[in-house]
PDB file of N, CA and C in Angstrom:
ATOM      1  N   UNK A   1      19.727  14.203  -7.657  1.00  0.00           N
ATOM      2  CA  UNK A   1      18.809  13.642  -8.618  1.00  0.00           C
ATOM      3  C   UNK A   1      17.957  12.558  -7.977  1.00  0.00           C
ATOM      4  N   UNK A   2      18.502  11.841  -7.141  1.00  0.00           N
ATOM      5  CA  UNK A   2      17.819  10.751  -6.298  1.00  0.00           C
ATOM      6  C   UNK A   2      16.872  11.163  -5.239  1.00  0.00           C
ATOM      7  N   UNK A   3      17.019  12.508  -5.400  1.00  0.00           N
ATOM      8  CA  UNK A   3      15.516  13.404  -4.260  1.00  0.00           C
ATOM      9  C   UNK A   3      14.202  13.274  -5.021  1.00  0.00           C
ATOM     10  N   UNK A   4      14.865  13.818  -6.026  1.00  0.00           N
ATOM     11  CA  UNK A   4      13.774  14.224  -7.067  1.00  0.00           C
ATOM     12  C   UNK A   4      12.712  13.289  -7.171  1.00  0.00           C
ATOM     13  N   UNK A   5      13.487  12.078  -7.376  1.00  0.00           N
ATOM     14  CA  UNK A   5      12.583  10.721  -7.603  1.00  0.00           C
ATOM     15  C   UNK A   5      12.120  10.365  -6.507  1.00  0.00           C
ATOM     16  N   UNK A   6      12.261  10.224  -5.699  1.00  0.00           N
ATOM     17  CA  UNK A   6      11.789   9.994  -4.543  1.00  0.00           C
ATOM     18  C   UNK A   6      10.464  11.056  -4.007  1.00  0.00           C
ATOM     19  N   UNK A   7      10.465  12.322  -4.394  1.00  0.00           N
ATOM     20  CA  UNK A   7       9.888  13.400  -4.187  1.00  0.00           C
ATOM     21  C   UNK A   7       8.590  12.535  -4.858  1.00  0.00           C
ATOM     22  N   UNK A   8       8.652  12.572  -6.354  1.00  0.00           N
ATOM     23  CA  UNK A   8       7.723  11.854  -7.023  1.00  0.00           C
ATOM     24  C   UNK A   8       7.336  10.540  -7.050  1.00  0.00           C
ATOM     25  N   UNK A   9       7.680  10.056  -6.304  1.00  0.00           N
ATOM     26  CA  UNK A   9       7.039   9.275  -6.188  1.00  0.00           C
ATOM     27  C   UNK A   9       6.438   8.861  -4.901  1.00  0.00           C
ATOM     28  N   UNK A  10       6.739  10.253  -3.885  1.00  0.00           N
ATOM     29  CA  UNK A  10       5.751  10.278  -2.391  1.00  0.00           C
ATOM     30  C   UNK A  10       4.389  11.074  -2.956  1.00  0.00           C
ATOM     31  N   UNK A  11       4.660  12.062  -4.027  1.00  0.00           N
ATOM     32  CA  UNK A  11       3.553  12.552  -4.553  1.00  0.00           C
ATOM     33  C   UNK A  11       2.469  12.324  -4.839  1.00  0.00           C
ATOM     34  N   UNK A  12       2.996  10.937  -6.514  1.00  0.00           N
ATOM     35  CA  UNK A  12       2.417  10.089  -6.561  1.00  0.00           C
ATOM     36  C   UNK A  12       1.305   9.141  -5.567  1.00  0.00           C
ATOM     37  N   UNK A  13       2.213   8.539  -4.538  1.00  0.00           N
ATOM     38  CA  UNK A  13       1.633   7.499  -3.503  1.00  0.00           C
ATOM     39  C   UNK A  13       0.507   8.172  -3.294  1.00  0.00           C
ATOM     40  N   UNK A  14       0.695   9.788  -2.430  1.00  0.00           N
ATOM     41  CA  UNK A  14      -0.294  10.619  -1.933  1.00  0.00           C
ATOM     42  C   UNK A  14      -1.092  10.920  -2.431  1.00  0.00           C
ATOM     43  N   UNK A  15      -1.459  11.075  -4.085  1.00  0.00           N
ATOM     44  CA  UNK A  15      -2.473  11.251  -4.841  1.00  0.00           C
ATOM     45  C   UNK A  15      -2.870  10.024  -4.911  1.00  0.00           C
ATOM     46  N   UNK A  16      -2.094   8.954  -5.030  1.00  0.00           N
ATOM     47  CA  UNK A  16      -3.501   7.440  -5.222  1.00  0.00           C
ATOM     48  C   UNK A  16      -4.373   7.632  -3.645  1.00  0.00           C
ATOM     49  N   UNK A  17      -3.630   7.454  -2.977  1.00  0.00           N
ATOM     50  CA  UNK A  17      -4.238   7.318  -1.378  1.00  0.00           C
ATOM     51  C   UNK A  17      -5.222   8.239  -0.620  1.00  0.00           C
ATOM     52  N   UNK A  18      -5.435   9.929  -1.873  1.00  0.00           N
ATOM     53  CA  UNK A  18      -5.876  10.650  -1.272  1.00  0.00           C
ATOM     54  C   UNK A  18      -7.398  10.401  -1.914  1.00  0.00           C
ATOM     55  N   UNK A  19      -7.134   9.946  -3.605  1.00  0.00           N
ATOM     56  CA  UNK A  19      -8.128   9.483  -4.423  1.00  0.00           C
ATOM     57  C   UNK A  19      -9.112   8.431  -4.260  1.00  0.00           C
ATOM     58  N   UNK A  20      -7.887   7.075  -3.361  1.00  0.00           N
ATOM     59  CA  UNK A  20      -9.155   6.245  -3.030  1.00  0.00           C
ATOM     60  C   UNK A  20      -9.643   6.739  -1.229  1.00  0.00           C
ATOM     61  N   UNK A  21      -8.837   7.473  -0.556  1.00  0.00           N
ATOM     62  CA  UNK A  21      -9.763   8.200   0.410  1.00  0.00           C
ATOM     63  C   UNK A  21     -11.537   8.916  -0.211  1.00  0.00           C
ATOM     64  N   UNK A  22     -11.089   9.549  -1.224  1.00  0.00           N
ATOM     65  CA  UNK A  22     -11.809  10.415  -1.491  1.00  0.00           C
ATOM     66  C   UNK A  22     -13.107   9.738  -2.220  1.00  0.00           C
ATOM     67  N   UNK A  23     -13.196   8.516  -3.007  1.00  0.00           N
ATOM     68  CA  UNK A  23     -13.982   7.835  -3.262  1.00  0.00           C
ATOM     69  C   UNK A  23     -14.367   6.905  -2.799  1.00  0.00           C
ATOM     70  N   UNK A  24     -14.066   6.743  -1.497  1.00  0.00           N
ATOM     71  CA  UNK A  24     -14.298   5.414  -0.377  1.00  0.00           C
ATOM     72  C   UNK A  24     -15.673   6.541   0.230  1.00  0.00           C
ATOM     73  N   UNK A  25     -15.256   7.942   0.626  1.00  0.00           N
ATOM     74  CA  UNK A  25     -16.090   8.463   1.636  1.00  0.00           C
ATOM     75  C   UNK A  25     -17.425   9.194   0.435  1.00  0.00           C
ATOM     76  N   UNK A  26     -17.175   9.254  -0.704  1.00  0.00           N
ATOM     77  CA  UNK A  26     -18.046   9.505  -1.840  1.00  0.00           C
ATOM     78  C   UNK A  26     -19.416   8.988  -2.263  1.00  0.00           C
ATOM     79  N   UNK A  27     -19.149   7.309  -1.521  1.00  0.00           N
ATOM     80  CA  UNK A  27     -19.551   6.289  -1.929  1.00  0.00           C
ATOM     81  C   UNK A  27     -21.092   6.515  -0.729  1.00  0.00           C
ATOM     82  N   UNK A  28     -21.779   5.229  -0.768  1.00  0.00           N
ATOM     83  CA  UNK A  28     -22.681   5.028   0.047  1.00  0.00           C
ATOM     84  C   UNK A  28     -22.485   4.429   1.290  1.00  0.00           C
ATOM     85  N   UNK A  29     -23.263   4.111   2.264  1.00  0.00           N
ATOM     86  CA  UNK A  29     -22.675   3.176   3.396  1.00  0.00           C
ATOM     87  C   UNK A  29     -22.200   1.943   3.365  1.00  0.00           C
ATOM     88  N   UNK A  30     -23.168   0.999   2.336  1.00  0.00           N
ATOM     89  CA  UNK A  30     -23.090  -0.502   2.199  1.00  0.00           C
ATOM     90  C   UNK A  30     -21.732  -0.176   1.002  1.00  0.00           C
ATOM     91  N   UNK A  31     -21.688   0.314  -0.121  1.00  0.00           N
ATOM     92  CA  UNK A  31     -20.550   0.153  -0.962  1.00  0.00           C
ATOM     93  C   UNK A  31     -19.756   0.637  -0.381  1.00  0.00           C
ATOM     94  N   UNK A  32     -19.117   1.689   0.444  1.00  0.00           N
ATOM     95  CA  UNK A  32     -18.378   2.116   1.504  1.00  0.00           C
ATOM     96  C   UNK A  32     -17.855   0.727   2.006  1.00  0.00           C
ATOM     97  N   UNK A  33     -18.846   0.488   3.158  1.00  0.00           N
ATOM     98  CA  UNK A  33     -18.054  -0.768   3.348  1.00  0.00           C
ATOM     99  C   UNK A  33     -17.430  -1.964   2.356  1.00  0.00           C
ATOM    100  N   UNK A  34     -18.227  -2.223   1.698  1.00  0.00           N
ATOM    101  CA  UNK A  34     -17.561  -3.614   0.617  1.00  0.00           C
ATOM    102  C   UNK A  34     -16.086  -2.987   0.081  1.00  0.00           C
ATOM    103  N   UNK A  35     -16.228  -1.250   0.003  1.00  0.00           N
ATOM    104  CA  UNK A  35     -14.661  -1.198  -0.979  1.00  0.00           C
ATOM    105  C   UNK A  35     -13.943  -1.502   0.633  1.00  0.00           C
ATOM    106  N   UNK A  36     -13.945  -0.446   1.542  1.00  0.00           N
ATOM    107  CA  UNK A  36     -13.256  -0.991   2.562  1.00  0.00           C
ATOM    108  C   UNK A  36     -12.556  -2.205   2.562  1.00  0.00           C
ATOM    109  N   UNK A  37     -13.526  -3.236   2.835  1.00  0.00           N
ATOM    110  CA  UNK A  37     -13.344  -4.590   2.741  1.00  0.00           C
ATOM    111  C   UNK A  37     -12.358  -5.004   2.305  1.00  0.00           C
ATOM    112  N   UNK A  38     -12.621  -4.500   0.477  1.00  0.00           N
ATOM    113  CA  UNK A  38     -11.320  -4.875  -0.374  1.00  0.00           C
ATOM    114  C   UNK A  38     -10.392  -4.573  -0.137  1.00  0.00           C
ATOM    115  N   UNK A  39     -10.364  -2.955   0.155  1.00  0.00           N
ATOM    116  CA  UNK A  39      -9.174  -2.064   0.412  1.00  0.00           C
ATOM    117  C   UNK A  39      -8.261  -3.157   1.383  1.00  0.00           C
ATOM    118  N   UNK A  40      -8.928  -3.503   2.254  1.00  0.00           N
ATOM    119  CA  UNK A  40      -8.430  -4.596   3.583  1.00  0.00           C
ATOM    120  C   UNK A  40      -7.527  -5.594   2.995  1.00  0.00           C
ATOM    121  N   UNK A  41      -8.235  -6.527   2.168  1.00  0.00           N
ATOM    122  CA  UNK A  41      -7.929  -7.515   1.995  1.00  0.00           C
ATOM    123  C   UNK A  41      -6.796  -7.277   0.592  1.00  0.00           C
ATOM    124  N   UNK A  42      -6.712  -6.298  -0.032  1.00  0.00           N
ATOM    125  CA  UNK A  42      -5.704  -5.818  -0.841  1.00  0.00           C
ATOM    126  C   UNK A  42      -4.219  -5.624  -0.133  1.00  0.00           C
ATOM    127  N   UNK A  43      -4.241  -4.758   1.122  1.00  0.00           N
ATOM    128  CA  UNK A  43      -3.597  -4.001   1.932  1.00  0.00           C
ATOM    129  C   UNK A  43      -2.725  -5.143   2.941  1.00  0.00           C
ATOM    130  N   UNK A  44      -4.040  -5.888   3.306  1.00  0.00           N
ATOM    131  CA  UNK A  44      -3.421  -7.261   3.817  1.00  0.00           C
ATOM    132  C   UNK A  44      -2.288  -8.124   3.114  1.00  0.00           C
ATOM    133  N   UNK A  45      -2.907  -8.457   2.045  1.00  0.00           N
ATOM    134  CA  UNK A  45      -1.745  -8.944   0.861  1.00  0.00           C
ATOM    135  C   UNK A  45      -0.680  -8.401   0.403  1.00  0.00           C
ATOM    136  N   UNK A  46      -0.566  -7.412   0.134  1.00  0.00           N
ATOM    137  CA  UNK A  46       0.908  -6.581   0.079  1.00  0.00           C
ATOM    138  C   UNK A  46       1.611  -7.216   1.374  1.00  0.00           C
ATOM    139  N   UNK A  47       0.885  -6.407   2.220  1.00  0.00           N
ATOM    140  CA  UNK A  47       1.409  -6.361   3.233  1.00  0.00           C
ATOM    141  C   UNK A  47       2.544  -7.554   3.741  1.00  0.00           C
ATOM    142  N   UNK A  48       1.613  -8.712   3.963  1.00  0.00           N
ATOM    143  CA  UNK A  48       2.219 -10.074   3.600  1.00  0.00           C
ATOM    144  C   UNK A  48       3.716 -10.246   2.732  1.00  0.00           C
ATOM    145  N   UNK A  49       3.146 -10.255   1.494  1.00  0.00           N
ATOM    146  CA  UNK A  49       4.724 -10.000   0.330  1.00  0.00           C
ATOM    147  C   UNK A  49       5.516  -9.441   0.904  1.00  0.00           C
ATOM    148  N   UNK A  50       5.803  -8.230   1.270  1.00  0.00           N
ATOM    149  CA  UNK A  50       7.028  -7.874   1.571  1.00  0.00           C
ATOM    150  C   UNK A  50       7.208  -8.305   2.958  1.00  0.00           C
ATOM    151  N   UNK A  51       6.546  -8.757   3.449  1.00  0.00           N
ATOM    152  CA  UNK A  51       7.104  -9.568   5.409  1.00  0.00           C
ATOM    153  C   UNK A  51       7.632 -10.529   4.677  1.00  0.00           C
ATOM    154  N   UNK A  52       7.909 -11.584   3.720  1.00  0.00           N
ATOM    155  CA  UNK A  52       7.948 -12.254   3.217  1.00  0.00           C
ATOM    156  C   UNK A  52       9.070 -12.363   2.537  1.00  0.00           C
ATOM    157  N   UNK A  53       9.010 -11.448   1.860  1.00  0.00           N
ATOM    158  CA  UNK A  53      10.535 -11.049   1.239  1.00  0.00           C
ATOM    159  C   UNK A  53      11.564 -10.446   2.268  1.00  0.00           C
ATOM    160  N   UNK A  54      10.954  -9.553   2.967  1.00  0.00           N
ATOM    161  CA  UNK A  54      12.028  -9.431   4.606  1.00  0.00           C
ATOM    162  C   UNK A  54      12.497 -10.708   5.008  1.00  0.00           C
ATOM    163  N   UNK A  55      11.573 -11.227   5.080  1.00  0.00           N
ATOM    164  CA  UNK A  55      12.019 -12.278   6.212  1.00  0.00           C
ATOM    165  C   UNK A  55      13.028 -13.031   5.334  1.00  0.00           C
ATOM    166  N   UNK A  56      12.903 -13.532   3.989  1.00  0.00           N
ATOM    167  CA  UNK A  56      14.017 -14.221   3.339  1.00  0.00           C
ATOM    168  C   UNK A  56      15.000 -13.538   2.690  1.00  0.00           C
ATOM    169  N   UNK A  57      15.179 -11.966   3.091  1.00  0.00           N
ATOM    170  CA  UNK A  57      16.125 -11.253   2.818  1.00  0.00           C
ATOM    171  C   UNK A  57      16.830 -11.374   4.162  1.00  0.00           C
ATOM    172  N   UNK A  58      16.443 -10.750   5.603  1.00  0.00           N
ATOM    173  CA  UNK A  58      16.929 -12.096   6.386  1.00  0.00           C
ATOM    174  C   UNK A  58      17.668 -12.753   6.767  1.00  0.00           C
ATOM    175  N   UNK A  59      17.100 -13.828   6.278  1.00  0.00           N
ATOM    176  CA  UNK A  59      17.793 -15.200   6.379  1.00  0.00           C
ATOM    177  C   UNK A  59      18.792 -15.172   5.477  1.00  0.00           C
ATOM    178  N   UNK A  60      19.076 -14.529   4.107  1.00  0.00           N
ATOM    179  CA  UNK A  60      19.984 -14.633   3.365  1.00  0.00           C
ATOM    180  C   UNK A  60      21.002 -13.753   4.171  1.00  0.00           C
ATOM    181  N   UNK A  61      20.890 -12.609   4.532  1.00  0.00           N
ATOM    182  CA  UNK A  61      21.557 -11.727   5.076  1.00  0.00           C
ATOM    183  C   UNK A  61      22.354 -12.487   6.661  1.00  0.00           C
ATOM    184  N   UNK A  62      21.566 -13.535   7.314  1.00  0.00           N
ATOM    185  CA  UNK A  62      22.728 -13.952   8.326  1.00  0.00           C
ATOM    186  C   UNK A  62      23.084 -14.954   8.226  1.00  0.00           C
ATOM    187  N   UNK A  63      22.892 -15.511   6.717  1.00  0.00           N
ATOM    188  CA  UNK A  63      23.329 -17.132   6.470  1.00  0.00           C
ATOM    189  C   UNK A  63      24.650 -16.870   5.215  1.00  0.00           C
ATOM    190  N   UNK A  64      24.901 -15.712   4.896  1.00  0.00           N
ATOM    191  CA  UNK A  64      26.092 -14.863   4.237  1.00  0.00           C
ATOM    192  C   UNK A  64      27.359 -15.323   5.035  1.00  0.00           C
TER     193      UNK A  64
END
């Protein structure tokens, strides 16, 4: 049962990611770039959070 979900929700991921592929290259050159941009600075930020939460998962994990 724990495939399943997992199945769906790589599905999922792959349809957002294929959607904003697909409307990034849809777009024009200059709005092209600006979503880019965002995309960046969105992608960046996640990104961040969970280094973040690693890292103080971590520290909890060798201070146990």
């Amino acid at each position: 049962m724990a495939n399943t979900g997992k199945t769906i929700a790589t599905l999922l991921i792959g349809a957002a990611v294929g959607a904003a592929v697909g409307y990034v290259l849809a777009t024009d050159k200059d709005k092209r770039q600006e979503n880019m941009d965002r995309f960046k600075d969105r992608f960046n930020g996640i990104k961040d959070r969970f280094s973040k939460k690693n890292a103080d998962l971590e520290e909890e994990i060798y201070n146990a």
